[in-house]
C-alpha atoms as a PDB file:
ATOM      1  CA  UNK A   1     -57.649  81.557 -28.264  1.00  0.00           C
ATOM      2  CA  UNK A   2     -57.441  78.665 -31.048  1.00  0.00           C
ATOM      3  CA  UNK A   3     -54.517  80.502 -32.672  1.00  0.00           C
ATOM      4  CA  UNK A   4     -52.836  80.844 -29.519  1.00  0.00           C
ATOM      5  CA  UNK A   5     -52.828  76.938 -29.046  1.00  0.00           C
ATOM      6  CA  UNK A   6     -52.306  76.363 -33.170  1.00  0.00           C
ATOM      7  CA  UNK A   7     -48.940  78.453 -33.026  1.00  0.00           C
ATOM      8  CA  UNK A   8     -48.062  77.012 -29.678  1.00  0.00           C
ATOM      9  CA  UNK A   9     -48.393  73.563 -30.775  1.00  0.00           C
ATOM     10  CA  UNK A  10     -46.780  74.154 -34.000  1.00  0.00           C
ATOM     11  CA  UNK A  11     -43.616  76.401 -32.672  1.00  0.00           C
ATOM     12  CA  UNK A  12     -43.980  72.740 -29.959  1.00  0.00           C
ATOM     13  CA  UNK A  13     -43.404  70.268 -33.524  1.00  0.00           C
ATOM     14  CA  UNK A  14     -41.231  72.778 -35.092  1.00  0.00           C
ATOM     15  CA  UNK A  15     -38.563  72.706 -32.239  1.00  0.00           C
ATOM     16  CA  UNK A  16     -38.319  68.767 -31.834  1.00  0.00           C
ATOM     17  CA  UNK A  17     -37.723  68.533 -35.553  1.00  0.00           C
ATOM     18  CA  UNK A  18     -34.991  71.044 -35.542  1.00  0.00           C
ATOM     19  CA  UNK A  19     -34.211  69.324 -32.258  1.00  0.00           C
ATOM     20  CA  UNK A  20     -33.450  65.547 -33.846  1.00  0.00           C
ATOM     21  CA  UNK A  21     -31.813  67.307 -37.040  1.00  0.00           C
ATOM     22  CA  UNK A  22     -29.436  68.868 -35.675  1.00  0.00           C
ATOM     23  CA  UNK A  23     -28.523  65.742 -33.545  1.00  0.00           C
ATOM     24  CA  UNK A  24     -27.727  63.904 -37.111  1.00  0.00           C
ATOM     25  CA  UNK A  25     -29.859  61.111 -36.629  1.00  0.00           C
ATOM     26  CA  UNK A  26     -27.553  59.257 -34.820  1.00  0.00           C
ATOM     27  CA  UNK A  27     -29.636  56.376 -33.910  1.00  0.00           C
ATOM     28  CA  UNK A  28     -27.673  52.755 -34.462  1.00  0.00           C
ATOM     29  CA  UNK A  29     -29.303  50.003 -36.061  1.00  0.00           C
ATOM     30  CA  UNK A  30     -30.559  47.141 -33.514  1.00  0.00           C
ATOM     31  CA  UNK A  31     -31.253  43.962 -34.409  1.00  0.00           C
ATOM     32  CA  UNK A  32     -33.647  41.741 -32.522  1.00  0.00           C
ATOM     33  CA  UNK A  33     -31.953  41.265 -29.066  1.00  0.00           C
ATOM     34  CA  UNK A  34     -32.030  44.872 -28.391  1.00  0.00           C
ATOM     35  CA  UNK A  35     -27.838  44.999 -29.132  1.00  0.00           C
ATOM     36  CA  UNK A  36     -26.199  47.384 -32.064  1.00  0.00           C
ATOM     37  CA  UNK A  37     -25.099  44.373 -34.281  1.00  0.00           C
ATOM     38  CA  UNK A  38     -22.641  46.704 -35.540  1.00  0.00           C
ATOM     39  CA  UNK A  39     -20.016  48.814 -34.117  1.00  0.00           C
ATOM     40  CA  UNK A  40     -18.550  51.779 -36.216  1.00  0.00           C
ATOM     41  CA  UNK A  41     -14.867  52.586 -35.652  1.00  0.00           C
ATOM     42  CA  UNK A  42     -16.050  56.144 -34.354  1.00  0.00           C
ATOM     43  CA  UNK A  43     -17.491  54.432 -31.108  1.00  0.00           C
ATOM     44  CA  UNK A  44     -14.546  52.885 -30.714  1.00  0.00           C
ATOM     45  CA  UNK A  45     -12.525  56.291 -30.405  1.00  0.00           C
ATOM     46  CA  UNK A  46     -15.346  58.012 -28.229  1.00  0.00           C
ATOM     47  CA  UNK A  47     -14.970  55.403 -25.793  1.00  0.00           C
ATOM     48  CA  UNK A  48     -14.048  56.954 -22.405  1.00  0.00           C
ATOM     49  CA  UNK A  49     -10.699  55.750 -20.729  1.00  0.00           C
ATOM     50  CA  UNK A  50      -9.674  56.692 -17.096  1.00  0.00           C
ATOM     51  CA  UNK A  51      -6.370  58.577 -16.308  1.00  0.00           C
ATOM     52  CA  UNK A  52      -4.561  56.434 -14.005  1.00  0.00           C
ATOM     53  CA  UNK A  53      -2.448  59.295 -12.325  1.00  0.00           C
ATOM     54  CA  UNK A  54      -5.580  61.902 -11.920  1.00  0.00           C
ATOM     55  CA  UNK A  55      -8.319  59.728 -12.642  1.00  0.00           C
ATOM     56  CA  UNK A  56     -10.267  61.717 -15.003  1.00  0.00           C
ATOM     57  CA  UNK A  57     -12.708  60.154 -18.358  1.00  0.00           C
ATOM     58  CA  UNK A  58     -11.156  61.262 -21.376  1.00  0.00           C
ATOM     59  CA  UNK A  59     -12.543  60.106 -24.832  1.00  0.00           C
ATOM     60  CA  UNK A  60      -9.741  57.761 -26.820  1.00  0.00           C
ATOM     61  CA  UNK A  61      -9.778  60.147 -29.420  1.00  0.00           C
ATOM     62  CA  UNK A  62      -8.127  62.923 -27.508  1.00  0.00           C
ATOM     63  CA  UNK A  63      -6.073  61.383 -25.360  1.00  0.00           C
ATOM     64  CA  UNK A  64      -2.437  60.951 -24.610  1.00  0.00           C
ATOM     65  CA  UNK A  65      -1.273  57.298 -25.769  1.00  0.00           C
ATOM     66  CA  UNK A  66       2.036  56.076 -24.371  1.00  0.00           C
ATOM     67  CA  UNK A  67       3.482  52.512 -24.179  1.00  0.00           C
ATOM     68  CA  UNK A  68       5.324  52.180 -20.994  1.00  0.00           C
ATOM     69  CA  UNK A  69       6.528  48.644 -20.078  1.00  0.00           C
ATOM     70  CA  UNK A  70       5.156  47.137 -23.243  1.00  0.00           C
ATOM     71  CA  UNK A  71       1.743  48.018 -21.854  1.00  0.00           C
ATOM     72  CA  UNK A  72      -0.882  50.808 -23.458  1.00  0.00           C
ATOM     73  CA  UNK A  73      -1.907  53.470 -21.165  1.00  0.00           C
ATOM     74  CA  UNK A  74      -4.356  56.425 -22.058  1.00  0.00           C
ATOM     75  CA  UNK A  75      -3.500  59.940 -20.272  1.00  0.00           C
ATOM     76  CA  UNK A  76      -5.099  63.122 -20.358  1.00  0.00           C
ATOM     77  CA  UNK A  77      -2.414  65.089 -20.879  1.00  0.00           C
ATOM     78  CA  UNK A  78       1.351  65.165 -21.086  1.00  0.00           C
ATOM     79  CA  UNK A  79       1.991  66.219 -17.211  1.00  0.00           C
ATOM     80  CA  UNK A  80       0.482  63.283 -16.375  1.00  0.00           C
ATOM     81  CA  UNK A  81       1.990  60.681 -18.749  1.00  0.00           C
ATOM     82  CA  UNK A  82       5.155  62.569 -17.152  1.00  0.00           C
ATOM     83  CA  UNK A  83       4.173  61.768 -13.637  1.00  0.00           C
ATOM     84  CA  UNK A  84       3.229  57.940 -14.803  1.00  0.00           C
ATOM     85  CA  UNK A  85       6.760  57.543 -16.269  1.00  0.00           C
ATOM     86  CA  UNK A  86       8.290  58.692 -13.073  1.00  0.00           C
ATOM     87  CA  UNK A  87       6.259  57.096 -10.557  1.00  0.00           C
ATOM     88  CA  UNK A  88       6.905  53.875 -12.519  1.00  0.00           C
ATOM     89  CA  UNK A  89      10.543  53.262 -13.793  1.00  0.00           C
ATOM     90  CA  UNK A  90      10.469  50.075 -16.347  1.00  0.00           C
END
């Protein structure tokens, strides 16, 4: 019965280690306020940006830049940048 619950709560320890290394340790730095006091350049391309024809998140990083008007917009794919530009003639 002891080895039962010695396996069991070392299989328990073994997967939350394997668990937090395989996330990469991905934990930012805080400094006293409880804010990141630094933001990588990474963040900035993971942030999520809405489609304005479909309305879907997309991360920056993968999505479909245009400049339309003199004004960024973010798409998440090519039909809809298509659809933008012909809804809205400059």
């Amino acid at each position: 019965m002891y080895r039962l619950i010695l396996v069991s709560l070392l299989l328990t320890i073994l997967y939350y280690l394997l668990r937090h290394m395989f996330r990469g340790f991905k934990t930012p730095l805080q400094n006293s306020q409880g804010n990141s006091s630094t933001q990588s350049p990474g963040d900035e391309l993971d942030q999520m940006i809405q489609d304005p024809v479909c309305h879907i998140f997309v991360p920056r990083r993968i999505a479909i830049i245009e400049l339309i008007g003199g004004r960024e917009y973010c798409f998440c794919s090519k039909e809809c940048a298509g659809k933008f530009r012909d809804e809205h003639p400059i």
